[in-house]
N, C-alpha and C. Protein backbone atom coordinates (compact mmCIF):
# COMPACT_ATOMS: atom_id res chain seq x y z
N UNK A 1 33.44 -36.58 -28.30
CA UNK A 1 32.32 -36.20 -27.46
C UNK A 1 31.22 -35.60 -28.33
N UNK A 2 30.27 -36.22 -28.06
CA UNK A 2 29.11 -34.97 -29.09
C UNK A 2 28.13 -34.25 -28.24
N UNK A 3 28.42 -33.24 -29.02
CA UNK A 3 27.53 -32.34 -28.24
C UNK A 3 26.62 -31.76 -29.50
N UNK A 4 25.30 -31.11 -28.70
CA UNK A 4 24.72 -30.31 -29.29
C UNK A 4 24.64 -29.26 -28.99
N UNK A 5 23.76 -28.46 -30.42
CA UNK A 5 24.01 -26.64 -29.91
C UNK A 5 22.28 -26.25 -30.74
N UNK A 6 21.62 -25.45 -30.32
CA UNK A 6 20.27 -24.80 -30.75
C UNK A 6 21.18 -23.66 -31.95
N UNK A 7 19.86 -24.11 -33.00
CA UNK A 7 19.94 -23.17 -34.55
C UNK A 7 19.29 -22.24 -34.99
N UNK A 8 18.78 -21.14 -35.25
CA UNK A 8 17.89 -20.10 -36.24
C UNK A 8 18.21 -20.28 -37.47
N UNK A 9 16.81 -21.27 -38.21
CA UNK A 9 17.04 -20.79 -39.65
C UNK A 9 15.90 -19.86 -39.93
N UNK A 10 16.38 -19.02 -40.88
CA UNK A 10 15.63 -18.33 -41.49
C UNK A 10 15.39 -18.53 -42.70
N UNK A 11 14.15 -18.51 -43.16
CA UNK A 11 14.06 -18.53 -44.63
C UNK A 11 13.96 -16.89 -45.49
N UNK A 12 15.10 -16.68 -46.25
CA UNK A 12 15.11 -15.32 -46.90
C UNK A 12 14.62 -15.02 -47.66
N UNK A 13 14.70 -14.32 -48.47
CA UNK A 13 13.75 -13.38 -49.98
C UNK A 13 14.04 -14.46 -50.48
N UNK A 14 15.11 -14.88 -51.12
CA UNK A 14 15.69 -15.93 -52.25
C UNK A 14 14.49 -17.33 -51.61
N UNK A 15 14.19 -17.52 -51.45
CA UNK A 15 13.81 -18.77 -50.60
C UNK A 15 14.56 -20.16 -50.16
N UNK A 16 16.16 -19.27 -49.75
CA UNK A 16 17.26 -20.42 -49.05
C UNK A 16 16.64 -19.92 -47.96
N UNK A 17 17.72 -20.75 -46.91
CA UNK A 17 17.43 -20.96 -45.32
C UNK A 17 18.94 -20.27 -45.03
N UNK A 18 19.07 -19.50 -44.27
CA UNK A 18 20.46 -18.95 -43.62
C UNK A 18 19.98 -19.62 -42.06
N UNK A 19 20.73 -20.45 -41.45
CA UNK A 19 21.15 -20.65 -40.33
C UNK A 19 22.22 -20.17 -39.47
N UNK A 20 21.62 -19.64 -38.16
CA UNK A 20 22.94 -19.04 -37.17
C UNK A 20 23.20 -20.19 -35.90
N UNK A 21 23.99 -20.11 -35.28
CA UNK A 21 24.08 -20.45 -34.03
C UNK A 21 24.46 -20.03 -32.92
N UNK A 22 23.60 -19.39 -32.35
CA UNK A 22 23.78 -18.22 -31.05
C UNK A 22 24.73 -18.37 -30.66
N UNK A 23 24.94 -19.75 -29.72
CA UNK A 23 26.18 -20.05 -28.79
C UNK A 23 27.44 -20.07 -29.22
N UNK A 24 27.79 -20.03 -31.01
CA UNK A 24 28.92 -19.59 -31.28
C UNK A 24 29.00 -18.38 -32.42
N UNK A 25 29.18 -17.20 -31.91
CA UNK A 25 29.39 -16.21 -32.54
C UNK A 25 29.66 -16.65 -34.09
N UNK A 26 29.12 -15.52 -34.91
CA UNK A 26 30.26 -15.61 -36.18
C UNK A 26 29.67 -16.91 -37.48
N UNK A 27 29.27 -18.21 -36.41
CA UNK A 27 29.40 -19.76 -36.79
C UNK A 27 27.62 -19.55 -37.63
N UNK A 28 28.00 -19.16 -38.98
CA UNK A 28 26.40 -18.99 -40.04
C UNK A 28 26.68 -19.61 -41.41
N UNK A 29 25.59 -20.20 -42.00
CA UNK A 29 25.90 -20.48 -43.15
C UNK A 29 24.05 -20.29 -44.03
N UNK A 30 24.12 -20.98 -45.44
CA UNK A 30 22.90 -21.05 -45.93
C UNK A 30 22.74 -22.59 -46.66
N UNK A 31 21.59 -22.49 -47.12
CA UNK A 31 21.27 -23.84 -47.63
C UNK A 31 19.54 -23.55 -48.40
N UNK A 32 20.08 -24.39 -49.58
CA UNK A 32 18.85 -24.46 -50.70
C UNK A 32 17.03 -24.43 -49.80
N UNK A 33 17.42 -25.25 -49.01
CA UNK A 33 16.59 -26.07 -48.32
C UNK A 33 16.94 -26.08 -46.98
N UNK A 34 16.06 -26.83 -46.13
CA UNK A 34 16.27 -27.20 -44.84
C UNK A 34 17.17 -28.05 -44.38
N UNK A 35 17.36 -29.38 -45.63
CA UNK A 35 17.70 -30.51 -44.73
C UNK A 35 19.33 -30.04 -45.39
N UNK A 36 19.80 -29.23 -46.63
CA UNK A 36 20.61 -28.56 -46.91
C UNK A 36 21.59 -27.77 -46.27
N UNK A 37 20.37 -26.95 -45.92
CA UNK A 37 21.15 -25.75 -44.12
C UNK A 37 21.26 -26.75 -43.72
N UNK A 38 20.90 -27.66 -42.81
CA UNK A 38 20.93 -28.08 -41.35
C UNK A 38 22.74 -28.92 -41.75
N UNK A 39 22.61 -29.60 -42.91
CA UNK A 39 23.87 -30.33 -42.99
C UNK A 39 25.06 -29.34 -43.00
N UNK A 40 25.19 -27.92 -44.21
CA UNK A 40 25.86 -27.54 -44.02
C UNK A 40 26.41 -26.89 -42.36
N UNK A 41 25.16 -26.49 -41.63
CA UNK A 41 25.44 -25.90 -39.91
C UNK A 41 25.97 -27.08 -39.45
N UNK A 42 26.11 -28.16 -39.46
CA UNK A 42 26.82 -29.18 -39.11
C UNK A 42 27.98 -29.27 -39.44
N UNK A 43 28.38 -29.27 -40.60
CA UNK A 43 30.09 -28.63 -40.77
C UNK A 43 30.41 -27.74 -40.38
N UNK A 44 29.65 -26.56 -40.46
CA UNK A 44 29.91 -25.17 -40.08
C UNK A 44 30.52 -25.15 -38.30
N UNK A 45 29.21 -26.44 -37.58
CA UNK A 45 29.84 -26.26 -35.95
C UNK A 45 30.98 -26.79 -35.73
N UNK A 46 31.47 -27.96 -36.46
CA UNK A 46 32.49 -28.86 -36.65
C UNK A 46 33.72 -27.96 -36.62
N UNK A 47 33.91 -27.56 -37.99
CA UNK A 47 35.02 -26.51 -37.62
C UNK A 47 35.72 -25.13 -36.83
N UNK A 48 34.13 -24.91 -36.50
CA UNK A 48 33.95 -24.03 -35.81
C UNK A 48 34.80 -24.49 -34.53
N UNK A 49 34.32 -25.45 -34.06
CA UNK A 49 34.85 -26.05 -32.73
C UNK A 49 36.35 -26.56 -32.85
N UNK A 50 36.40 -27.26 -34.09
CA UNK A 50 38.02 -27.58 -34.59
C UNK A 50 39.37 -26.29 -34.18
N UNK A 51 38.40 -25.22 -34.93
CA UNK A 51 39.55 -24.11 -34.83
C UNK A 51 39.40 -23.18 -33.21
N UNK A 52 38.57 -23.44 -32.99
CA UNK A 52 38.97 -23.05 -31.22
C UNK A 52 39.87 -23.78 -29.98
N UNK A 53 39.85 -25.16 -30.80
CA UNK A 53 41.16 -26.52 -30.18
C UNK A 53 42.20 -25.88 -30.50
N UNK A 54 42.24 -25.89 -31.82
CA UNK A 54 43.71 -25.12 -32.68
C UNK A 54 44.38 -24.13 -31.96
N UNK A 55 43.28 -23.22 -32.01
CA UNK A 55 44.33 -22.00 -31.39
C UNK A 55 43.81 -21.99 -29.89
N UNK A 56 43.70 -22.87 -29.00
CA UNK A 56 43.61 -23.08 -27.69
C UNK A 56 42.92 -22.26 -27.08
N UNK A 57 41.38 -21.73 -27.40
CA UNK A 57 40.51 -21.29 -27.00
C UNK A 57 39.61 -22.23 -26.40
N UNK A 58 39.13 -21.42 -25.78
CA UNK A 58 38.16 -22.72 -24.70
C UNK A 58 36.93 -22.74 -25.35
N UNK A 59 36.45 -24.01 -25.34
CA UNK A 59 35.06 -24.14 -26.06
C UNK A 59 33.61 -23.33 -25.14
N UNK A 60 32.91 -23.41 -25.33
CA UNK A 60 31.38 -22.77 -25.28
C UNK A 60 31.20 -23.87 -24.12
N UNK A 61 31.06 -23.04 -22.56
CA UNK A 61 30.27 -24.09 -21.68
C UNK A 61 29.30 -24.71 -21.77
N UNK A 62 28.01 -23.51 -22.17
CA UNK A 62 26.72 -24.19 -22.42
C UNK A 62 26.25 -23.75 -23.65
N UNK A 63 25.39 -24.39 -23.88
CA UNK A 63 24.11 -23.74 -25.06
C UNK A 63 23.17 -22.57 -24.37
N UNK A 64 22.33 -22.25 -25.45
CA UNK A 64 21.56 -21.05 -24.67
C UNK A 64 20.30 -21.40 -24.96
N UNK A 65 19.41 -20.90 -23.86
CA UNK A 65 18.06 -20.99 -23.69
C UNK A 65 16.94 -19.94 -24.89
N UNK A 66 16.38 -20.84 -25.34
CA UNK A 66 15.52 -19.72 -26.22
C UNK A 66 14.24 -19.98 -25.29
N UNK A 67 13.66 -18.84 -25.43
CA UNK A 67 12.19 -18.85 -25.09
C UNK A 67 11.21 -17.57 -26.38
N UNK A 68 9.82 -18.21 -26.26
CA UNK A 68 9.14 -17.49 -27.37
C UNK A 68 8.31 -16.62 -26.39
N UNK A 69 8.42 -15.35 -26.63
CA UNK A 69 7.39 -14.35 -26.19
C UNK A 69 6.32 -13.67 -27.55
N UNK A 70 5.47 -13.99 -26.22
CA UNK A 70 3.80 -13.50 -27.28
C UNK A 70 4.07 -12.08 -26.85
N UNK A 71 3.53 -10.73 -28.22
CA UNK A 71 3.25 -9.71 -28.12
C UNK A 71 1.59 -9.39 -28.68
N UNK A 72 0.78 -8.47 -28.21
CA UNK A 72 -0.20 -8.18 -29.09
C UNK A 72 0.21 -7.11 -30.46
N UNK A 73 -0.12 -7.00 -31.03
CA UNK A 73 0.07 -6.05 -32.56
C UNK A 73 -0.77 -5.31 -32.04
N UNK A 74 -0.63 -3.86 -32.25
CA UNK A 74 -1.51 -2.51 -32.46
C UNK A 74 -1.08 -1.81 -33.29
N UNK A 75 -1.83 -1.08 -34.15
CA UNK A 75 -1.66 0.35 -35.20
C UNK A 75 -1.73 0.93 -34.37
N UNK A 76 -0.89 2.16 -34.42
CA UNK A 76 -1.45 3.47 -33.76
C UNK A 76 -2.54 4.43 -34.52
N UNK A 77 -3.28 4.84 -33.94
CA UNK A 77 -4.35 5.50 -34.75
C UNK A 77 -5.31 4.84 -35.21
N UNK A 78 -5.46 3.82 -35.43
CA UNK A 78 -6.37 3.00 -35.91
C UNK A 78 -7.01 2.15 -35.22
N UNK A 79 -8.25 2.13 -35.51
CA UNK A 79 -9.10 1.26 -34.59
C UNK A 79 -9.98 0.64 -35.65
């Protein structure tokens, strides 16, 4: 069955990419690059999901919803 799942990469000080995946706890890795991360988070969900069969945990019903919220920036004190 394939399924998909939504990713956060981040790009860090080092200038790798650390990728998480909300919908499964724990399930993070990094990569040189983008297309780097994205392959390794692809193994990373793989087994991820492997070892929740294993030890007869139930998989993740759904994925999760991201949404982007706008904030304005203010200094305090400063104008």
């Amino acid at each position: 069955m394939q399924r998909s799942f939504k990713v956060v990469l981040e790009k860090n000080d080092s200038n790798c990419y650390t990728v998480t995946v909300p919908a499964l706890p724990g399930c993070v890795t990094q990569g040189k690059n983008k297309d780097e991360a994205l392959a390794r988070i692809r193994e990373a969900i793989q087994g991820y999901l492997e070892t929740l069969e294993i030890e007869g945990l139930p998989m993740p019903d759904s994925d999760i919803d991201i949404a982007e919220v706008e904030v304005t920036e203010s200094i305090s004190g400063k104008e």
